[in-house]
Protein backbone atom coordinates (compact mmCIF):
# COMPACT_ATOMS: atom_id res chain seq x y z
CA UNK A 1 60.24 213.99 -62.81
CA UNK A 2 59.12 215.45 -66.06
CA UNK A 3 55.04 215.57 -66.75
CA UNK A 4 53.26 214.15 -70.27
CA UNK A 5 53.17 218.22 -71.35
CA UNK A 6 57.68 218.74 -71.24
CA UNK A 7 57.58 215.50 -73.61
CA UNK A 8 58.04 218.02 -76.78
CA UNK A 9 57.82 215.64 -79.71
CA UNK A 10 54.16 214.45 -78.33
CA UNK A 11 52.84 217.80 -77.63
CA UNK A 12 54.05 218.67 -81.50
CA UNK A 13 52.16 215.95 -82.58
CA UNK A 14 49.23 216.47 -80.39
CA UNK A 15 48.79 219.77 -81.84
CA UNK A 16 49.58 218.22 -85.63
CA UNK A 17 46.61 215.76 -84.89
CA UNK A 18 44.48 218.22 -83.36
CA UNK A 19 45.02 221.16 -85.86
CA UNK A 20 44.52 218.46 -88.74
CA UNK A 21 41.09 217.20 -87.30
CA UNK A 22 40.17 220.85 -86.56
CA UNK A 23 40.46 221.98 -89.97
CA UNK A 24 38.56 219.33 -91.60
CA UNK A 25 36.41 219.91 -88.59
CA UNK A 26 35.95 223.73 -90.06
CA UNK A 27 35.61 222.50 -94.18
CA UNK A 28 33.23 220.23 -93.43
CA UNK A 29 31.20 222.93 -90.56
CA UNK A 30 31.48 225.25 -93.32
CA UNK A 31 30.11 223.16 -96.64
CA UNK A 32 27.03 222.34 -94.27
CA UNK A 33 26.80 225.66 -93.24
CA UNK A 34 26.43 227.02 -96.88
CA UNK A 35 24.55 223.98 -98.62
CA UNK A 36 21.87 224.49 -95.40
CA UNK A 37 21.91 228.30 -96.31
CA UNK A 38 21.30 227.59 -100.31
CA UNK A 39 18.73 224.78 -99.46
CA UNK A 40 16.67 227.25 -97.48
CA UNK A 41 16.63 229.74 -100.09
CA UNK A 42 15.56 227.65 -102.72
CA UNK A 43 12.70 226.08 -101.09
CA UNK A 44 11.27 229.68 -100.41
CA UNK A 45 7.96 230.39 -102.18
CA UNK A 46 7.98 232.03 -105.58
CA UNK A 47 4.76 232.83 -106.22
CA UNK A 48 2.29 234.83 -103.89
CA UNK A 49 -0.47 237.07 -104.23
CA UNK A 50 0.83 240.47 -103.79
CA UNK A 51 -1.38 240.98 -100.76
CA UNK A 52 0.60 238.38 -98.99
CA UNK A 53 3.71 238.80 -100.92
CA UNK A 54 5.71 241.26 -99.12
CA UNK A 55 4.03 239.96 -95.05
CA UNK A 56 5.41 236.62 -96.18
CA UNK A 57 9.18 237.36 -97.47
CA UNK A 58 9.83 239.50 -94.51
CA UNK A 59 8.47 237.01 -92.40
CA UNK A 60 10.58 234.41 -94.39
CA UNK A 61 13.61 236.50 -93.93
CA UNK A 62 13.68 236.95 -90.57
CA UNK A 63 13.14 232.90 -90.01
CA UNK A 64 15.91 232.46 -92.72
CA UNK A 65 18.10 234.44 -90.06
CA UNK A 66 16.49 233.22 -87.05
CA UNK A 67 17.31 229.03 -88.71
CA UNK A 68 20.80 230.29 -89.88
CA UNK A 69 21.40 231.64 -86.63
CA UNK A 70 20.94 228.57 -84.90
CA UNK A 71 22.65 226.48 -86.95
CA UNK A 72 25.79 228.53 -86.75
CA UNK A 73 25.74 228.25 -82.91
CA UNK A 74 25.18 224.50 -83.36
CA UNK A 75 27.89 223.91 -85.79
CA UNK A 76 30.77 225.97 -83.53
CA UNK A 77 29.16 223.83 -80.74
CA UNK A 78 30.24 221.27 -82.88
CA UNK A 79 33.47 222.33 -83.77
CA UNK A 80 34.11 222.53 -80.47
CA UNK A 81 33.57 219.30 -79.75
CA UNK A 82 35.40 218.01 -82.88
CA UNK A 83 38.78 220.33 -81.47
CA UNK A 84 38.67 218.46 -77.69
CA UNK A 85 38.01 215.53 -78.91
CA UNK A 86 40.98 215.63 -81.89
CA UNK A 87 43.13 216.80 -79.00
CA UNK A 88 42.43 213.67 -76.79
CA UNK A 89 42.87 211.22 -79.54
CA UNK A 90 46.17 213.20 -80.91
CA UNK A 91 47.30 212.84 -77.37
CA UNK A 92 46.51 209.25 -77.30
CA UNK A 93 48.11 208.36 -80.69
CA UNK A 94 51.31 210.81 -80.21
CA UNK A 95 51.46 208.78 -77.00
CA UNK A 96 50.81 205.38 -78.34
CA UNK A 97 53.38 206.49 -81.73
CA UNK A 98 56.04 207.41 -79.25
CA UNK A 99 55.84 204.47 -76.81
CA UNK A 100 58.51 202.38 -78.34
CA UNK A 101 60.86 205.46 -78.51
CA UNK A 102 59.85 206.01 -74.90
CA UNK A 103 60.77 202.21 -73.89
CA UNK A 104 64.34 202.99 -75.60
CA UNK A 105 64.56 206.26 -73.55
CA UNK A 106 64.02 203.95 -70.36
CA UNK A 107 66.17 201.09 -71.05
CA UNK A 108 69.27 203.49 -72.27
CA UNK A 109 68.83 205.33 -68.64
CA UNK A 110 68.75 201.86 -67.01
CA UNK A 111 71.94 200.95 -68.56
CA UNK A 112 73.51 204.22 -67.20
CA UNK A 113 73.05 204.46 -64.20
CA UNK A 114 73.60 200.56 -63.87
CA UNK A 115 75.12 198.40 -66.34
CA UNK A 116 75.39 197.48 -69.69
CA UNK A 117 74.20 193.89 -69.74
CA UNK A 118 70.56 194.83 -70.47
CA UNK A 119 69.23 195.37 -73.88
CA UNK A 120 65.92 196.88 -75.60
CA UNK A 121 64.87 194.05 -77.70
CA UNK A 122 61.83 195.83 -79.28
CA UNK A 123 59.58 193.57 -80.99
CA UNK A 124 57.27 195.00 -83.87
CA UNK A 125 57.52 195.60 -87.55
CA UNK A 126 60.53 196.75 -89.54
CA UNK A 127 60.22 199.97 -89.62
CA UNK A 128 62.96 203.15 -88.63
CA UNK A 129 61.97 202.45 -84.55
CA UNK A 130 62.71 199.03 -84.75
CA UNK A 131 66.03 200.11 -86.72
CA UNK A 132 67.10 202.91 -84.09
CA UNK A 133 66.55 200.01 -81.52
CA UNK A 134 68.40 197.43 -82.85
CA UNK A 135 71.13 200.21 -83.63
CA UNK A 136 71.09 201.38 -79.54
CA UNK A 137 71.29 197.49 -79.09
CA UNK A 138 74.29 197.12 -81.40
CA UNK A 139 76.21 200.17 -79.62
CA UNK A 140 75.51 198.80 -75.96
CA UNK A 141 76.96 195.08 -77.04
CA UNK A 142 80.22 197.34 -78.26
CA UNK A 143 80.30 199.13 -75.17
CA UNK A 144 79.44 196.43 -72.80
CA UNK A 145 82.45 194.31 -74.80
CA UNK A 146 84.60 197.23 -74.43
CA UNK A 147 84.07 197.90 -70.57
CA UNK A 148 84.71 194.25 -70.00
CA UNK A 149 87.89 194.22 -72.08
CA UNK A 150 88.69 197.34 -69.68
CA UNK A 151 88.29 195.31 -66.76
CA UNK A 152 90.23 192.39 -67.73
CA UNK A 153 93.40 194.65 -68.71
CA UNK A 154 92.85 196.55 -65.20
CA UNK A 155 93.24 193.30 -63.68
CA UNK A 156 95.86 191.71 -65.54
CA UNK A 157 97.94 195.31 -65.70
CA UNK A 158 97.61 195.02 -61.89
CA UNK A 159 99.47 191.56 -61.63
CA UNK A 160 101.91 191.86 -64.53
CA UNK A 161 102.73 195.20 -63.61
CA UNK A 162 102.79 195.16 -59.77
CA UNK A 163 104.76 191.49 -59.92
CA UNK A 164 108.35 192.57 -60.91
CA UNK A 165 108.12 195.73 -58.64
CA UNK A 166 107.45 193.62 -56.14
CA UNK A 167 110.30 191.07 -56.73
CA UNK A 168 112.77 194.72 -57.30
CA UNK A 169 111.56 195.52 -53.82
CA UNK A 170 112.19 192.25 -52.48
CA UNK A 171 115.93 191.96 -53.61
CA UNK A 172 116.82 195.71 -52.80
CA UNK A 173 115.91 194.95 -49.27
CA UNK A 174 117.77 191.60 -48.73
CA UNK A 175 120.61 193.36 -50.47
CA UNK A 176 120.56 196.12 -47.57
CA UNK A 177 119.58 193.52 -44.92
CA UNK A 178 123.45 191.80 -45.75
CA UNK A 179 125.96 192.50 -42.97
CA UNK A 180 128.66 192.62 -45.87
CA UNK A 181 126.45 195.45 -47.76
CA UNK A 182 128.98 198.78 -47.62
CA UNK A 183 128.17 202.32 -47.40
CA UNK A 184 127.97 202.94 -51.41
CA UNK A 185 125.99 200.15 -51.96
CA UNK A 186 123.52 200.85 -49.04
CA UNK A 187 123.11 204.12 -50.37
CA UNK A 188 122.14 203.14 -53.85
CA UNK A 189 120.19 200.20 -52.56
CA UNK A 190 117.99 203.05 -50.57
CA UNK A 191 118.06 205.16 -53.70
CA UNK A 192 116.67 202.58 -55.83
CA UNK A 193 114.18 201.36 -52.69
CA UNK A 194 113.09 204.45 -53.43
CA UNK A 195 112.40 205.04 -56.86
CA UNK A 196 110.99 201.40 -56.86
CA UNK A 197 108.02 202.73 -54.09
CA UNK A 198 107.46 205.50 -56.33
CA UNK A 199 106.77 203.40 -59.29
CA UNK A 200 104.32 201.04 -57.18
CA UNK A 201 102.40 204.00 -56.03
CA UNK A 202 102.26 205.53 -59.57
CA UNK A 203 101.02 202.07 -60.95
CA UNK A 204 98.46 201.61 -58.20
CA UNK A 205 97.53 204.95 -58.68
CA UNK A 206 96.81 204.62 -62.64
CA UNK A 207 94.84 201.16 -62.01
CA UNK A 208 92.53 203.02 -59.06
CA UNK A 209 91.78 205.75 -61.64
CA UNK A 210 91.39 203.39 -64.90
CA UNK A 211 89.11 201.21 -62.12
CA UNK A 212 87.13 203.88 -60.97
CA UNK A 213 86.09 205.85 -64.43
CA UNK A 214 83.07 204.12 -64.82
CA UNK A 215 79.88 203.48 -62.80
CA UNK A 216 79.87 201.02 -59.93
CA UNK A 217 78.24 197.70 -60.95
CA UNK A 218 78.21 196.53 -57.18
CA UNK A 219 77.14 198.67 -54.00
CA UNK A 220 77.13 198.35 -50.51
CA UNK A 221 76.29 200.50 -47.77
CA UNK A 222 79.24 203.08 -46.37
CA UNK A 223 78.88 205.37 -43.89
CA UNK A 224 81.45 208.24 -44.86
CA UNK A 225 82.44 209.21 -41.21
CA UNK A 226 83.65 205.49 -40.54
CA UNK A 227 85.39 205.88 -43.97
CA UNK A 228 87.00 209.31 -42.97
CA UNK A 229 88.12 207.94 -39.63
CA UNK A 230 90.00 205.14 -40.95
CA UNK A 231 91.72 207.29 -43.81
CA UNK A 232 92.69 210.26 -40.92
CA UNK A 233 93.92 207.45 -38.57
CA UNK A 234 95.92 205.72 -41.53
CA UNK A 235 97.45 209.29 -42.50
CA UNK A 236 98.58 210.16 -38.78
CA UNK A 237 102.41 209.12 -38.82
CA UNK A 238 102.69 211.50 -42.35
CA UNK A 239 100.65 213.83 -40.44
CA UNK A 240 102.85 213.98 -37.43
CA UNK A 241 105.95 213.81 -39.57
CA UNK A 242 104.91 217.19 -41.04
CA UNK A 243 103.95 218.94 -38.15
CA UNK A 244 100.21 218.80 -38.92
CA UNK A 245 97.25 218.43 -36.64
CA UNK A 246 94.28 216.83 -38.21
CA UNK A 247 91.09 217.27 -36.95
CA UNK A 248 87.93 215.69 -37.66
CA UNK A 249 84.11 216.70 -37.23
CA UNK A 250 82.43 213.98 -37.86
CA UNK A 251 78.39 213.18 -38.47
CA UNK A 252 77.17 209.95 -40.06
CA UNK A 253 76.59 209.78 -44.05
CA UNK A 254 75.47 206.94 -45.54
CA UNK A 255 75.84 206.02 -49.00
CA UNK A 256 75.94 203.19 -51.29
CA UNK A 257 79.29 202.31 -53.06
CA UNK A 258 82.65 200.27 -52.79
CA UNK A 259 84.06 201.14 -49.35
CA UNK A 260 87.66 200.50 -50.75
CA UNK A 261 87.35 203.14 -53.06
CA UNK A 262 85.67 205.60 -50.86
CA UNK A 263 88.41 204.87 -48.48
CA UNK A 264 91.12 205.71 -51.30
CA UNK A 265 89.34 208.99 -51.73
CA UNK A 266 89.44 209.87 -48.23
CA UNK A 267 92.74 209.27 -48.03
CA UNK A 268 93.91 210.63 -51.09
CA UNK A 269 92.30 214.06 -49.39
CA UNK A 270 93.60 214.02 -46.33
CA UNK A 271 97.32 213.20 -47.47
CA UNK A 272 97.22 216.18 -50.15
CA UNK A 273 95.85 218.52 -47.60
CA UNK A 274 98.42 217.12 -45.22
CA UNK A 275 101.16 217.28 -47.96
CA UNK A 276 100.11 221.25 -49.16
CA UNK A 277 100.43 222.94 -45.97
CA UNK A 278 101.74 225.13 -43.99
CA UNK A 279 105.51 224.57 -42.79
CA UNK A 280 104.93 225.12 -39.37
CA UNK A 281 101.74 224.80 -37.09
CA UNK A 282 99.61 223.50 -39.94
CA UNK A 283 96.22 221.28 -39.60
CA UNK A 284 93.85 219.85 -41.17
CA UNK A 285 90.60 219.46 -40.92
CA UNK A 286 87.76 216.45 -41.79
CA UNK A 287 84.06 217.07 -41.51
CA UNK A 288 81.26 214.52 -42.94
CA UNK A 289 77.80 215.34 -42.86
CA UNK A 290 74.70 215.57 -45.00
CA UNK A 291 73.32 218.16 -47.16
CA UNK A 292 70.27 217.98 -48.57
CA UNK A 293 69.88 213.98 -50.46
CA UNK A 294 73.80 214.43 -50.68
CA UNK A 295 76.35 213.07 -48.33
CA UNK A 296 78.90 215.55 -48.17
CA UNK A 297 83.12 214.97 -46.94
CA UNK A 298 84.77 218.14 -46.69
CA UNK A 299 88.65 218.66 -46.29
CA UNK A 300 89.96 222.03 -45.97
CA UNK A 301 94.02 222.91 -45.20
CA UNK A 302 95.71 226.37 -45.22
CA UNK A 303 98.76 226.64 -47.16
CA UNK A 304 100.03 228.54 -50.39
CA UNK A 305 97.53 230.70 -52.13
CA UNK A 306 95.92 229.19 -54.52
CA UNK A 307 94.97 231.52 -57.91
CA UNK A 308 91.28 230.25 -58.96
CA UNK A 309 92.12 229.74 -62.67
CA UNK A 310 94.44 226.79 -61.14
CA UNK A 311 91.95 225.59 -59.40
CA UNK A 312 90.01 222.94 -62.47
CA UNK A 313 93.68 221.50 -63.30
CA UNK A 314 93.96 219.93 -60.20
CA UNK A 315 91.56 217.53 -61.42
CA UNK A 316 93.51 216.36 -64.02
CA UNK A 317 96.23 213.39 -63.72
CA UNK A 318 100.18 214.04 -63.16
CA UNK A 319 99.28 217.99 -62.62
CA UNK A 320 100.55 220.08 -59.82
CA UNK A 321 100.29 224.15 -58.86
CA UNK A 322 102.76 226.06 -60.92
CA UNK A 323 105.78 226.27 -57.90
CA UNK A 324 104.03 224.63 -55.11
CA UNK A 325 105.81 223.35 -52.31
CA UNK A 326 105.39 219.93 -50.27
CA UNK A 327 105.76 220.21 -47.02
CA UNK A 328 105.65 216.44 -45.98
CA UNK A 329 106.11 213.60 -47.89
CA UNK A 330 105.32 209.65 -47.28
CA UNK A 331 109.18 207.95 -46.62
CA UNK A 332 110.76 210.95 -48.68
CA UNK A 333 109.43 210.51 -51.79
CA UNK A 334 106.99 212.74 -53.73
CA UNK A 335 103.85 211.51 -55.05
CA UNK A 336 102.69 210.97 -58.93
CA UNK A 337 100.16 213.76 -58.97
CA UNK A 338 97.04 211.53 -59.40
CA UNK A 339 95.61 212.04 -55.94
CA UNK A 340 92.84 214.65 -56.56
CA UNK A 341 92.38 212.65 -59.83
CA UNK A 342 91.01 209.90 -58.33
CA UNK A 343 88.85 211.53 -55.67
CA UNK A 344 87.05 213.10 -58.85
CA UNK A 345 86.93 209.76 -60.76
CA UNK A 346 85.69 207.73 -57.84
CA UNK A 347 83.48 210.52 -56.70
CA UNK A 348 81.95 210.54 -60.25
CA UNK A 349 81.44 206.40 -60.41
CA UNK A 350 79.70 206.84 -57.34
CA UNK A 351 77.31 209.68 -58.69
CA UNK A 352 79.07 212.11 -56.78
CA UNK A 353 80.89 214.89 -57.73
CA UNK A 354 84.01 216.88 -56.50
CA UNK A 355 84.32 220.76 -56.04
CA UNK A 356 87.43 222.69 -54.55
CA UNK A 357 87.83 226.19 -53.39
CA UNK A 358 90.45 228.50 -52.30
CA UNK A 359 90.06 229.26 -48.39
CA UNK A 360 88.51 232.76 -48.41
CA UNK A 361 91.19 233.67 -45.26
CA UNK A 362 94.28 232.73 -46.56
CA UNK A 363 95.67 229.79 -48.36
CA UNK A 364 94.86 226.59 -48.69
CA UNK A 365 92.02 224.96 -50.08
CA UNK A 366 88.52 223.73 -49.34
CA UNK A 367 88.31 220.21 -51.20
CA UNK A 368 83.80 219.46 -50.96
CA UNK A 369 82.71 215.80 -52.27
CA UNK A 370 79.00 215.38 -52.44
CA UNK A 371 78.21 211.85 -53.19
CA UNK A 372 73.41 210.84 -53.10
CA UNK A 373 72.57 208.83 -50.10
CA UNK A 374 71.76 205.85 -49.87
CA UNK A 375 68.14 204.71 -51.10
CA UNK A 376 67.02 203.66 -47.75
CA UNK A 377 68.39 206.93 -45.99
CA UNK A 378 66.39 208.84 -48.21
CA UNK A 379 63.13 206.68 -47.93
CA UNK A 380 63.46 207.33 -44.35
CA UNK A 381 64.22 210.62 -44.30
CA UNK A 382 60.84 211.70 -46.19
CA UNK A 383 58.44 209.59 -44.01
């Protein structure tokens, strides 16, 4: 948490105040300094016997000195003063100037890290922070307009577009289920069974990501080993299929999200770590755990080597390694290349983040997602 001294623009205008007070501070030290000086001098005696004169005006001199003296301690004394006390009142009226920028500052994190539902609605004169307000109000109605509009395509996409693959699916598989259906026919019944699954896992694909590339506005508690069971149980027959042994290590990690999506991460892992493997003898292997406030699911898988400058494009949708080889596949059909896509999108509405290596000992990768307990976990963990 950042201190009052790291808030720049106050300490600038602390030391504005302060060096503004300070210098009248020194004029006006100064002008009393020198009229106190002349006043002295003039009020000196003129005329003395000459007996007395020169006893006296050394004697004068030295309490000219002695009063002049005194009253230039005094008067830094002062000054002194005058520059801690400008500094606590520039403090206090940088701080009270700044407080409406500060309340802006607040409310804009608020609506980050939550939703966008919540507005500033400063109250105060019309000046330029009351117009920068209003302004920050005006973009968040946009956005919060726009994210909804998001939503409601995401959800209509998702029955308009799911609907007639669904129907496809339905017909190609009465049409094989006919005893009349020939060999021809059954073939390009499967072929087109085919190609249909492909297009419903591309489509559910593109809704996860478009649904998960923005913060959560709901959150519920998840433990992330329950989540990585389920996925590694639901990805043993593709597992088995390839040959693959997948292993899990397992320690709870609690955190707060949607459980459906950390699932679809999960899974998304394991199969592309079941998927990039070895041909023969190949595993995989799950660990959860925590690290630090984090709650970490790591998901590692030898296989083809794996050059480091590839490694940040596997983040991106529909990309794949330059010449990369599958070596097992759900019902014989290849995927749409959004898998490690999503586990970054839904790692970063959950606050998370995503980082993969190559394996240091051969191929393969190391796939980490790090993803903040939950509040309560972390209350606990620092009584």
């Amino acid at each position: 948490m950042k201190g009052p001294w790291n808030s720049t623009i106050r300490v600038r205008l602390t030391l504005l105040y302060a060096g503004a007070f300070f210098l009248a501070g020194v004029v006006v030290v100064a002008g009393l300094y020198l009229y106190f000086g002349h006043s002295l001098r003039t009020h000196m005696p003129q005329h003395l016997p000459p007996d007395l004169s020169e006893q006296l005006a050394a004697q004068a001199r030295l309490d000219h000195a002695d009063t002049m003296r005194a009253v230039l301690n005094a008067s830094l004394v002062a000054l002194g003063a005058i520059a801690l006390g400008a500094a606590g009142f520039g403090w206090m009226l940088a701080g009270r100037a700044l407080r409406p920028l500060q309340n802006i500052t607040a409310t804009a994190r608020r609506v980050a890290g939550r939703n966008l539902h919540e507005r500033i609605g400063l109250h105060g004169p019309d000046d330029e922070i009351k117009d920068l307000a209003d302004t920050v109000d005006a973009m968040l109605e946009r956005l919060d307009r726009a994210f909804d509009s998001q939503r409601r395509f995401v959800a209509n996409a998702s029955h308009e577009l799911r609907t007639p693959l669904t129907i496809n699916r339905a017909l190609i598989e009465v049409a094989l289920d006919g005893a009349d259906t020939n060999e021809p026919l059954r073939r390009l019944g499967t072929s087109l069974l085919a190609v249909n699954q492909r297009h419903e896992r591309l489509i559910d694909g593109l809704l996860t990501l478009a649904s998960s590339e923005e913060q959560l506005t709901t959150r519920e508690p998840v433990d992330l080993s329950e989540v990585a069971e389920h996925a590694a149980a639901d990805c043993q027959a593709a597992a088995q299929h390839a040959g693959v042994r997948v292993r899990t290590t397992l320690v709870q990690a609690p955190v707060a999200g949607d459980p459906i999506l950390l699932e679809r991460l999960a899974h998304n892992l394991i199969d592309n770590a079941i998927r990039y493997n070895l041909p023969e003898q190949g595993w995989v292997q799950v660990t959860t755990g925590l690290d630090g406030a984090s709650a970490c699911l790591i998901v590692e898988n030898p296989g083809l080597v794996v050059p480091a400058t590839e490694i940040p494009s596997l983040f991106e949708p529909f990309r794949r390694l330059a010449g990369s080889q599958r070596h097992a596949t759900t019902n014989g059909n290849d995927g749409a290349g959004l898998g490690i896509s999503i586990v970054a999108a839904v790692a970063a509405a959950h606050s998370g983040h995503v980082h993969a290596a190559a394996r240091p000992d051969g191929g393969g990768l190391t796939v980490r997602v790090q993803i903040p307990i939950a509040a309560d976990e972390t209350r606990a963990s620092t009584r």
